[in-house]
N, C-alpha and C. Protein backbone atom coordinates (compact mmCIF):
# COMPACT_ATOMS: atom_id res chain seq x y z
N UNK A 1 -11.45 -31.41 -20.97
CA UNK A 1 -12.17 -31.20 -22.23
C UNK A 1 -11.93 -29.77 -22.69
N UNK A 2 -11.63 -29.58 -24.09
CA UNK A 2 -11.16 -28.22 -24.75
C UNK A 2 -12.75 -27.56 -24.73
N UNK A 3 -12.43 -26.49 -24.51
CA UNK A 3 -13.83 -25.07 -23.95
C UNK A 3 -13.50 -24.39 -25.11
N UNK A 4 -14.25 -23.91 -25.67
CA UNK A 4 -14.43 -22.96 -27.16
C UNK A 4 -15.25 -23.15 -28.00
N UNK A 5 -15.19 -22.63 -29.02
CA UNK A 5 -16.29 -22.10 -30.54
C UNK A 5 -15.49 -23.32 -31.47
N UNK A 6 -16.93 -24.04 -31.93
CA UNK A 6 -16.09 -24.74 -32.58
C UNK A 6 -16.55 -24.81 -34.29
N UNK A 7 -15.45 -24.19 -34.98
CA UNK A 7 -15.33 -23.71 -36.22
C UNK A 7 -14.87 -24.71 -37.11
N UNK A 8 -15.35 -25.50 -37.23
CA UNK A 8 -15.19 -26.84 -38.18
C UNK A 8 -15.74 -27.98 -38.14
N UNK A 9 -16.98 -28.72 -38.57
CA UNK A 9 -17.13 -30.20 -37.59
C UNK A 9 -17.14 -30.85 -39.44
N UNK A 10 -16.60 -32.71 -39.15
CA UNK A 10 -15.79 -32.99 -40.05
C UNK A 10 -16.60 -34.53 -39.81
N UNK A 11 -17.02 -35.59 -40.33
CA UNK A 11 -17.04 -37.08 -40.50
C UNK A 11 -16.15 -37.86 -40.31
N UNK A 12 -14.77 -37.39 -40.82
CA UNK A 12 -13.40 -38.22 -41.36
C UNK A 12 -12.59 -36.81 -40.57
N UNK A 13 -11.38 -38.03 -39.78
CA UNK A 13 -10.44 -37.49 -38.90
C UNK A 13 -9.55 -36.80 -39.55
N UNK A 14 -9.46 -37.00 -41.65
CA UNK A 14 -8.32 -36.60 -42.00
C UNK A 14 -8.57 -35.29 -42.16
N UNK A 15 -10.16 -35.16 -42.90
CA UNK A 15 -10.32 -33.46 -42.95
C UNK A 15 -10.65 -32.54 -41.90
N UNK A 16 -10.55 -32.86 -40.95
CA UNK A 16 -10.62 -32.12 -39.81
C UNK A 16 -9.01 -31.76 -39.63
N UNK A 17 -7.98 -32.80 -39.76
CA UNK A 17 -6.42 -32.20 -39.79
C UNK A 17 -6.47 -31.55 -41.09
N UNK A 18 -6.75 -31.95 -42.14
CA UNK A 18 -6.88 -30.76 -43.32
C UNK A 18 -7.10 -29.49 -43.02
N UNK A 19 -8.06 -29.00 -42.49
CA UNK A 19 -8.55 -28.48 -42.00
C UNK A 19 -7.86 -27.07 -40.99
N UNK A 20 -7.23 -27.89 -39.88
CA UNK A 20 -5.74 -27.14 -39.33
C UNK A 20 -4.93 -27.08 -39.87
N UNK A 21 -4.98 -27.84 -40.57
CA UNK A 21 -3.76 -26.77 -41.82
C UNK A 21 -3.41 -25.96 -42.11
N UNK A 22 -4.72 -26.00 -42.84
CA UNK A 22 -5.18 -24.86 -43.38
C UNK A 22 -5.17 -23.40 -42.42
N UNK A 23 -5.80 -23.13 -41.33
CA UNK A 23 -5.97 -22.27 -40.72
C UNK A 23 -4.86 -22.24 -40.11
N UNK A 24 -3.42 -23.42 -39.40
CA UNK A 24 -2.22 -22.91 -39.08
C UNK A 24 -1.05 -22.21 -40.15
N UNK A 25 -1.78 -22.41 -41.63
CA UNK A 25 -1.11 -21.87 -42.25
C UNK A 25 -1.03 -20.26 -42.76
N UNK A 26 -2.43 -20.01 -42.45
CA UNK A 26 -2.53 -18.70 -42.17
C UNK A 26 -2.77 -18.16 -41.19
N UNK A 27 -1.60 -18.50 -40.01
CA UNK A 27 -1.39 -18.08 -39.55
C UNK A 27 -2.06 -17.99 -38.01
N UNK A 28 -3.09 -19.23 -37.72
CA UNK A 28 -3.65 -19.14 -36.79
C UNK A 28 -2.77 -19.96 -35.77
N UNK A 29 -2.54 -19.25 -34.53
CA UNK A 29 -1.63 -19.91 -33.35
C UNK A 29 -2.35 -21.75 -32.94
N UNK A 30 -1.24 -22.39 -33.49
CA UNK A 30 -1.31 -24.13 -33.53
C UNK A 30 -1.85 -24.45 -32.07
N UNK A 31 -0.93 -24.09 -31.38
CA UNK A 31 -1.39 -24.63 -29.85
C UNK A 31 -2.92 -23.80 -29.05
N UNK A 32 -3.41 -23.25 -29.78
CA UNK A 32 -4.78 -23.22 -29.35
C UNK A 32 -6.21 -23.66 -30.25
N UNK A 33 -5.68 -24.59 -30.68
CA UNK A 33 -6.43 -25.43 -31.73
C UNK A 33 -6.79 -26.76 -31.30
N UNK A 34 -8.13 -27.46 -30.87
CA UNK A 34 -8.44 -28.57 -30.62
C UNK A 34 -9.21 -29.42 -31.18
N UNK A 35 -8.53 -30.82 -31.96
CA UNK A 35 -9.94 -31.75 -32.76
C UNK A 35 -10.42 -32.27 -31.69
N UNK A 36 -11.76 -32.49 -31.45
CA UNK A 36 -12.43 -33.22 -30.59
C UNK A 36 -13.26 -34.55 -30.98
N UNK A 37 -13.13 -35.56 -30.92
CA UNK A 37 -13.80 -36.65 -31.43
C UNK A 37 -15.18 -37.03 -30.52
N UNK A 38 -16.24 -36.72 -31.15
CA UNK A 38 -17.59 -37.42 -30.33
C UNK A 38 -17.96 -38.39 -31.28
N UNK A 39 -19.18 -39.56 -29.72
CA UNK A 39 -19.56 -40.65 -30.14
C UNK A 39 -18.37 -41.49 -30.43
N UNK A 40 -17.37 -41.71 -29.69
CA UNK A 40 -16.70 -42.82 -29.85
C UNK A 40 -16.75 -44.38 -29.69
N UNK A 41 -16.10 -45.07 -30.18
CA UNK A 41 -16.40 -46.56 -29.99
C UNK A 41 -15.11 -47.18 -30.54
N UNK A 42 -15.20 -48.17 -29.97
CA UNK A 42 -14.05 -49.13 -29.83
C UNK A 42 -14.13 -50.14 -31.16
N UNK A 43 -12.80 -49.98 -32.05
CA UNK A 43 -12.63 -51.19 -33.10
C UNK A 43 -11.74 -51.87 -32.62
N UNK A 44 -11.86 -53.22 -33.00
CA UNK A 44 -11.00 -54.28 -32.89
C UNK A 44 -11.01 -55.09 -34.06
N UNK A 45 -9.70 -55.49 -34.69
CA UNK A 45 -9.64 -55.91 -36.14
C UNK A 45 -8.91 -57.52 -35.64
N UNK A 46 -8.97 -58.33 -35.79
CA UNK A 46 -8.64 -59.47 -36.08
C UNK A 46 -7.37 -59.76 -36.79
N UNK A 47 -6.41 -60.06 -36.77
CA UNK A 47 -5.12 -60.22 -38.05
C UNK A 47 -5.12 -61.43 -37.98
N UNK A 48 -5.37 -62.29 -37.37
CA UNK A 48 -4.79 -64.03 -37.72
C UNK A 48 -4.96 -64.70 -35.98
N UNK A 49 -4.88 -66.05 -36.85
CA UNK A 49 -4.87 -66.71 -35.72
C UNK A 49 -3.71 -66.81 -34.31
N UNK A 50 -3.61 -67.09 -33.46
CA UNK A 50 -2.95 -67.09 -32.40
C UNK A 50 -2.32 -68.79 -32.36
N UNK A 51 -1.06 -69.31 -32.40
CA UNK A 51 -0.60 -70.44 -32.06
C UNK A 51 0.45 -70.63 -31.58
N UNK A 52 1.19 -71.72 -30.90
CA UNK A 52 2.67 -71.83 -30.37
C UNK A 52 3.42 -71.65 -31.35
N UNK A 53 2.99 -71.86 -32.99
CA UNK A 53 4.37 -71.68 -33.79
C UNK A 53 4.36 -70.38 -34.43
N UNK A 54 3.51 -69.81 -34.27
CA UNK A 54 3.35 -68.08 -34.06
C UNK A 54 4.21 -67.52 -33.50
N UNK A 55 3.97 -67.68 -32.05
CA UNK A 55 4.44 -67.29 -30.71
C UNK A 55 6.31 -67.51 -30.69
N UNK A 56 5.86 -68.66 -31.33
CA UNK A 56 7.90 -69.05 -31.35
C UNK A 56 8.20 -67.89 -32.14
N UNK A 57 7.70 -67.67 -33.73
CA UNK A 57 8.58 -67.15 -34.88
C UNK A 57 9.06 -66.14 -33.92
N UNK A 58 7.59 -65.41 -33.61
CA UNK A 58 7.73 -64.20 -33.54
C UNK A 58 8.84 -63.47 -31.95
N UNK A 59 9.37 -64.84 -30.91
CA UNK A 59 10.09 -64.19 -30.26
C UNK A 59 11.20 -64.66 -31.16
N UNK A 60 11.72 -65.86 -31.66
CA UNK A 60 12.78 -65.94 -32.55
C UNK A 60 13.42 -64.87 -33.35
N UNK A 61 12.16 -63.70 -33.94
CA UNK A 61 12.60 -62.60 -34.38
C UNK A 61 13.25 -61.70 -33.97
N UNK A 62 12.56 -61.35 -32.87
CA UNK A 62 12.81 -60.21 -31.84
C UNK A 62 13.96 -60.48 -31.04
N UNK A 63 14.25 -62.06 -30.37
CA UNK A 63 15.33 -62.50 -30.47
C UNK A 63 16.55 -62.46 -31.08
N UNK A 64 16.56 -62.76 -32.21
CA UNK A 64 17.09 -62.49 -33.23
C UNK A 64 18.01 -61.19 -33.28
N UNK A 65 17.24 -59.97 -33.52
CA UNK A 65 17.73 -58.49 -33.38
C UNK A 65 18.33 -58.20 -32.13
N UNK A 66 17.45 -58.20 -30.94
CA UNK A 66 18.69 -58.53 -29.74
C UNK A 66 19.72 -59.05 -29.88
N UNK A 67 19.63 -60.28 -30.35
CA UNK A 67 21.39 -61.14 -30.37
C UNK A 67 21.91 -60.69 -31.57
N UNK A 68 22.03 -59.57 -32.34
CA UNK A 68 22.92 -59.24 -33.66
C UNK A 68 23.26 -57.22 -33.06
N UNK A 69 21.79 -57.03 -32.34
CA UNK A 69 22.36 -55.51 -30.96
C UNK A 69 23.66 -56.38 -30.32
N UNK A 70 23.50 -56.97 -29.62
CA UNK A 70 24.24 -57.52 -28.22
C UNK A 70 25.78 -57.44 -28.88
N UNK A 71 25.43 -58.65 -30.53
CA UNK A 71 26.69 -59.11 -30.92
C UNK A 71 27.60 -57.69 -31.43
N UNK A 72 26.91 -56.71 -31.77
CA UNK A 72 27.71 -55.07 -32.05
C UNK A 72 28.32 -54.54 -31.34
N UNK A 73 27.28 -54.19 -29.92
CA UNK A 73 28.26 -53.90 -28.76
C UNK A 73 28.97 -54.71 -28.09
N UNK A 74 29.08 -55.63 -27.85
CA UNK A 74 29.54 -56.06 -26.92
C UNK A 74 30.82 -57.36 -27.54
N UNK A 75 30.46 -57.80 -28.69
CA UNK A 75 31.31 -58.78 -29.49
C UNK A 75 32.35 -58.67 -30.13
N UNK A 76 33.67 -59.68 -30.53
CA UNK A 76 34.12 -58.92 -30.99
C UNK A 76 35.67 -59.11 -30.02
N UNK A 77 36.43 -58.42 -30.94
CA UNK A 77 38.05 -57.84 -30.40
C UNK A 77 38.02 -56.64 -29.66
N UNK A 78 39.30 -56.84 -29.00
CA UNK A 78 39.37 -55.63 -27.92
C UNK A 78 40.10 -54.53 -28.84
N UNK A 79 40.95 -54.94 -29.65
CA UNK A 79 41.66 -54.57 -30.76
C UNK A 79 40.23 -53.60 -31.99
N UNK A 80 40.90 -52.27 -31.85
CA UNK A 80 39.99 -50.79 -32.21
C UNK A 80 39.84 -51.33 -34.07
N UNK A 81 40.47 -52.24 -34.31
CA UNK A 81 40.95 -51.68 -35.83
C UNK A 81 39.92 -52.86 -36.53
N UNK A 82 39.65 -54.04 -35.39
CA UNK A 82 39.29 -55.42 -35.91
C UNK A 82 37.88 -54.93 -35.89
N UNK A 83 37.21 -56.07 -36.75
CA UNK A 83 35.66 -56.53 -36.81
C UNK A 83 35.46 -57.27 -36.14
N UNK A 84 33.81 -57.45 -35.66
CA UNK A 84 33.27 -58.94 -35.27
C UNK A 84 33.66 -59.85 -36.11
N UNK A 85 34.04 -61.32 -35.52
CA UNK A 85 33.98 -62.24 -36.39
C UNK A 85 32.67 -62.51 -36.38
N UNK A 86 32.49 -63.13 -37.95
CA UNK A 86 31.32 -63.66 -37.92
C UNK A 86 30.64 -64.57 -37.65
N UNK A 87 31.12 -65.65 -37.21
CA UNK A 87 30.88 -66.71 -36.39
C UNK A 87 30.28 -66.36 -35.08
N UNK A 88 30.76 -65.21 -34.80
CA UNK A 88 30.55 -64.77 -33.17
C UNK A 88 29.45 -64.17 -33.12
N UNK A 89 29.20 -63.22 -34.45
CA UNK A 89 27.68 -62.60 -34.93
C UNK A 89 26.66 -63.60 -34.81
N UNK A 90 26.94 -64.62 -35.80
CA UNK A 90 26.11 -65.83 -36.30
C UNK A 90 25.59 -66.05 -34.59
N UNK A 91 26.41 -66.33 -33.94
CA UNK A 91 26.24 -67.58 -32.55
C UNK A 91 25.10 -66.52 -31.71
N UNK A 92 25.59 -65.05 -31.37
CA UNK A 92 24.65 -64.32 -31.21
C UNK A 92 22.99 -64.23 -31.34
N UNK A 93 22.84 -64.03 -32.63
CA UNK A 93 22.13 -64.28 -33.35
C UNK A 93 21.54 -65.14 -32.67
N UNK A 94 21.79 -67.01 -32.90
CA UNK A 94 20.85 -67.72 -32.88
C UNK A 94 20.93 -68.12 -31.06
N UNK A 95 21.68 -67.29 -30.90
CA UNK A 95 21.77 -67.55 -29.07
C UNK A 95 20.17 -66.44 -28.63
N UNK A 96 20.26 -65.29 -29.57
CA UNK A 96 19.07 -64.72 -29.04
C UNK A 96 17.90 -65.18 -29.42
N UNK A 97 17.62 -66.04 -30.57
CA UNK A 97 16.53 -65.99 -31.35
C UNK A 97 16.36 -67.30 -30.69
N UNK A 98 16.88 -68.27 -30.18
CA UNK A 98 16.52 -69.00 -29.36
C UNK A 98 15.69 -68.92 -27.63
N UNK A 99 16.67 -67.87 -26.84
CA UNK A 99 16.14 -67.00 -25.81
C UNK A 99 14.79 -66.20 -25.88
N UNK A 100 14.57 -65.58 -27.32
CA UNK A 100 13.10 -64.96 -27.70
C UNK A 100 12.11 -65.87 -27.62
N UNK A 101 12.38 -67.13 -28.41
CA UNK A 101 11.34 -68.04 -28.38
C UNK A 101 10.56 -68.94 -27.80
N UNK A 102 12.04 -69.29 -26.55
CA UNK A 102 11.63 -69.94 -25.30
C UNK A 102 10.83 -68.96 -24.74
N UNK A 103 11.24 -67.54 -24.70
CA UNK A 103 10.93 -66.53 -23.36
C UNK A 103 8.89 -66.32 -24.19
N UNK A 104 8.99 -66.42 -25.35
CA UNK A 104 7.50 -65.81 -25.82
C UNK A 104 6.69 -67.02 -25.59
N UNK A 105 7.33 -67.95 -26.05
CA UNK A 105 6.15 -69.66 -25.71
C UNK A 105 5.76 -69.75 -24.04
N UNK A 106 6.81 -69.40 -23.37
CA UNK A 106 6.74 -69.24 -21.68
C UNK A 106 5.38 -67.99 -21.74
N UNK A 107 5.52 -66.96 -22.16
CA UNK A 107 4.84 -66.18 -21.61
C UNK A 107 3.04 -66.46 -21.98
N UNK A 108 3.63 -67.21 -23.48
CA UNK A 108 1.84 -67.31 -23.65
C UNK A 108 1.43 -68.37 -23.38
N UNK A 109 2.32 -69.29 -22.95
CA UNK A 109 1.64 -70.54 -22.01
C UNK A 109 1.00 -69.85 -20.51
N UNK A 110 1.71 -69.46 -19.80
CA UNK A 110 0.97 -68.46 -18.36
C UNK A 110 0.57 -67.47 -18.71
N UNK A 111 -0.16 -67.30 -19.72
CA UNK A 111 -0.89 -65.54 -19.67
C UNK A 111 -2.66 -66.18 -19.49
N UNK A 112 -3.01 -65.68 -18.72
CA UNK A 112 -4.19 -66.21 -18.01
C UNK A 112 -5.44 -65.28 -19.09
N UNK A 113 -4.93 -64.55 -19.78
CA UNK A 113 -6.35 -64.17 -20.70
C UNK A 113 -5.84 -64.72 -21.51
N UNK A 114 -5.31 -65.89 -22.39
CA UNK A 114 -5.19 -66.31 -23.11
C UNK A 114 -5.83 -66.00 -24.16
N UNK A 115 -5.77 -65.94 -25.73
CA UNK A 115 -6.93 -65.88 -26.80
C UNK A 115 -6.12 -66.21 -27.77
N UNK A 116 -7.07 -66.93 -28.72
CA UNK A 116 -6.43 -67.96 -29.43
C UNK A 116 -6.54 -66.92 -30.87
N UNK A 117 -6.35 -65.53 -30.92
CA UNK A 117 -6.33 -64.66 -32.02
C UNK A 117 -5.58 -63.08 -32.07
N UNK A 118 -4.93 -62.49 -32.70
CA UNK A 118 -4.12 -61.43 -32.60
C UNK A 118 -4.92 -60.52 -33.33
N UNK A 119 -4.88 -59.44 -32.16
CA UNK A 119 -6.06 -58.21 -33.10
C UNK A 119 -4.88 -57.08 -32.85
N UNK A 120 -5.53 -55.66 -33.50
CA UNK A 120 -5.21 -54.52 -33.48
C UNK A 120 -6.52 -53.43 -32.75
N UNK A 121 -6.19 -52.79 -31.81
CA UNK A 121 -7.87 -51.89 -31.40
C UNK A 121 -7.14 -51.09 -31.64
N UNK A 122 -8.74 -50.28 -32.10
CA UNK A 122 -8.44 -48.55 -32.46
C UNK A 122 -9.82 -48.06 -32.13
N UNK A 123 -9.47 -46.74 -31.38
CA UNK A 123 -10.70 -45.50 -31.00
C UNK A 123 -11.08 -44.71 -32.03
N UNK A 124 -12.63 -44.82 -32.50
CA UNK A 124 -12.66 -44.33 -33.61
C UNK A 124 -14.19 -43.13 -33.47
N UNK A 125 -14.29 -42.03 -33.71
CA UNK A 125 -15.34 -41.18 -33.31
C UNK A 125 -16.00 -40.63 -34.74
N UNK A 126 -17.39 -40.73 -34.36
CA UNK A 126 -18.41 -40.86 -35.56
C UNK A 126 -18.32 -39.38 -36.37
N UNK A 127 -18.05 -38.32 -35.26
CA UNK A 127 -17.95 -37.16 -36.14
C UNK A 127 -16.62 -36.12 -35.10
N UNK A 128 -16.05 -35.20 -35.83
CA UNK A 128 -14.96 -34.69 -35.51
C UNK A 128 -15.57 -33.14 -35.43
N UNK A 129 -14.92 -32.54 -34.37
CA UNK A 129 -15.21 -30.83 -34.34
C UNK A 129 -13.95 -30.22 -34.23
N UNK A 130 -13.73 -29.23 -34.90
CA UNK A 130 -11.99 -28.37 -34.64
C UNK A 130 -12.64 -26.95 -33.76
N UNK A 131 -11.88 -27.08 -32.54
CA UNK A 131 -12.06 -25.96 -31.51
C UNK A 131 -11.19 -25.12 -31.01
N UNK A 132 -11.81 -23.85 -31.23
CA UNK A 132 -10.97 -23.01 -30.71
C UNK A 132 -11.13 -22.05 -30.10
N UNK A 133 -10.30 -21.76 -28.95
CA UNK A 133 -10.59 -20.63 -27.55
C UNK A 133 -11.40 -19.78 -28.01
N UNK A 134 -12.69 -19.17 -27.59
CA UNK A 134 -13.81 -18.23 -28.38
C UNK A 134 -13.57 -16.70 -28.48
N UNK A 135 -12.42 -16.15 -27.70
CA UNK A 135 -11.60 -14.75 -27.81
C UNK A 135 -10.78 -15.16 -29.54
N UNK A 136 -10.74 -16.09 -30.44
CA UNK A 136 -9.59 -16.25 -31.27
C UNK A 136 -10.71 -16.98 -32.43
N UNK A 137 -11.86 -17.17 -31.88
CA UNK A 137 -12.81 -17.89 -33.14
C UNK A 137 -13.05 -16.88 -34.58
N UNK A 138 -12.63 -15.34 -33.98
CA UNK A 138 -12.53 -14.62 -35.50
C UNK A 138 -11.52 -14.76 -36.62
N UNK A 139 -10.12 -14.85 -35.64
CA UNK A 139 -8.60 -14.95 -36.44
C UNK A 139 -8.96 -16.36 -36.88
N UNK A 140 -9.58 -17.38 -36.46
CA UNK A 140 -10.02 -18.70 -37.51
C UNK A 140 -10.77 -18.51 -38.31
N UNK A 141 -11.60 -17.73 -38.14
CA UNK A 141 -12.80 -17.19 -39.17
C UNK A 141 -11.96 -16.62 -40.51
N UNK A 142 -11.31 -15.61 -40.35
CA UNK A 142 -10.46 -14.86 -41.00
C UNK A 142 -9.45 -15.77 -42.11
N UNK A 143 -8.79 -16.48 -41.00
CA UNK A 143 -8.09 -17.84 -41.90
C UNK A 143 -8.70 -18.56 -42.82
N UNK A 144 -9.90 -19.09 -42.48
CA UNK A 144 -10.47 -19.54 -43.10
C UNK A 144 -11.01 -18.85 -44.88
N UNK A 145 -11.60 -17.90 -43.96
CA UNK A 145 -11.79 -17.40 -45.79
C UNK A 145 -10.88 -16.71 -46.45
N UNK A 146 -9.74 -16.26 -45.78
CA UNK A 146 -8.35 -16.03 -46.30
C UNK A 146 -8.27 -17.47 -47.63
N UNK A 147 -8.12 -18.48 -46.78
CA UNK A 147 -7.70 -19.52 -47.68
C UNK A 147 -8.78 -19.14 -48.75
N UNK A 148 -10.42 -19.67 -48.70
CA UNK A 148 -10.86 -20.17 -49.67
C UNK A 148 -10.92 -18.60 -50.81
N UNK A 149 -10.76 -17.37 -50.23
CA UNK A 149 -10.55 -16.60 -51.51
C UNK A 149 -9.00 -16.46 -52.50
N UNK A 150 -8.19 -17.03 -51.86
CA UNK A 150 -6.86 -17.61 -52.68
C UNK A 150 -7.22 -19.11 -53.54
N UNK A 151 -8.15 -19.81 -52.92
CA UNK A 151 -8.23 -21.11 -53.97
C UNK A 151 -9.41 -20.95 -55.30
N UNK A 152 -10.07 -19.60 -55.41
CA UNK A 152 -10.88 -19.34 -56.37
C UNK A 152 -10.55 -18.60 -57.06
């Protein structure tokens, strides 16, 4: 946990980086600057449902890009001057996007926490403090109203 004077406390994570900005721009040393997030708690957002024809697209995709990587390096003439044929791209391609889809339906058939929904989590803290080593809380001080007598 960062130890210091803490010369900024903020609601929203963005003005607290506003914030260091500001004071790294005049000049206050970046790497002794710490946001600290208290009262945290856990979000979890929901995006959609969870199904096997989900599960397929989405290794089919990823599949997909593998087998059109693979077909770049590795496909192709030995001959420096030639291209992939494209047939050979194509076959790639659906050679991987096939391999993705088996391999993702396999995995979410045996995944033992199963859940029948796709979320996103994010750590989110109720209020923000910007801290800094308490030998250096003046040169932030300084920064600080440096800035706000240039913005008036």
């Amino acid at each position: 946990m960062p130890k210091g004077e803490v010369v900024g406390k903020f609601t929203e994570y963005a003005e607290a980086v506003a914030f260091v900005e500001v004071i790294i721009n005049h000049g206050f040393p970046a790497g002794s600057v710490a946001i600290v997030g208290k009262d945290l708690r856990t979000v979890e957002r929901v995006r959609g449902k969870m199904s096997y024809g989900r599960v397929a697209v989405s290794g089919a995709v990823t599949g997909s890009w593998l087998g059109l990587i693979v077909s770049f390096f590795f496909g192709g003439s030995t001959d420096a001057t030639s291209t992939p044929a494209l047939g050979s791209t194509f076959s790639s391609v659906l050679i991987g996007a096939g391999i993705g889809m088996l391999f993702n339906i396999l995995r979410f058939t045996l995944a033992r926490n199963k859940r029948g929904f796709i979320s996103q989590s994010a750590v989110i803290a109720s209020k923000y403090e910007v801290q800094v080593p308490s030998s250096l809380a003046d040169q932030a001080a300084k920064a600080i109203s440096d800035h706000e007598s240039h913005e008036h």
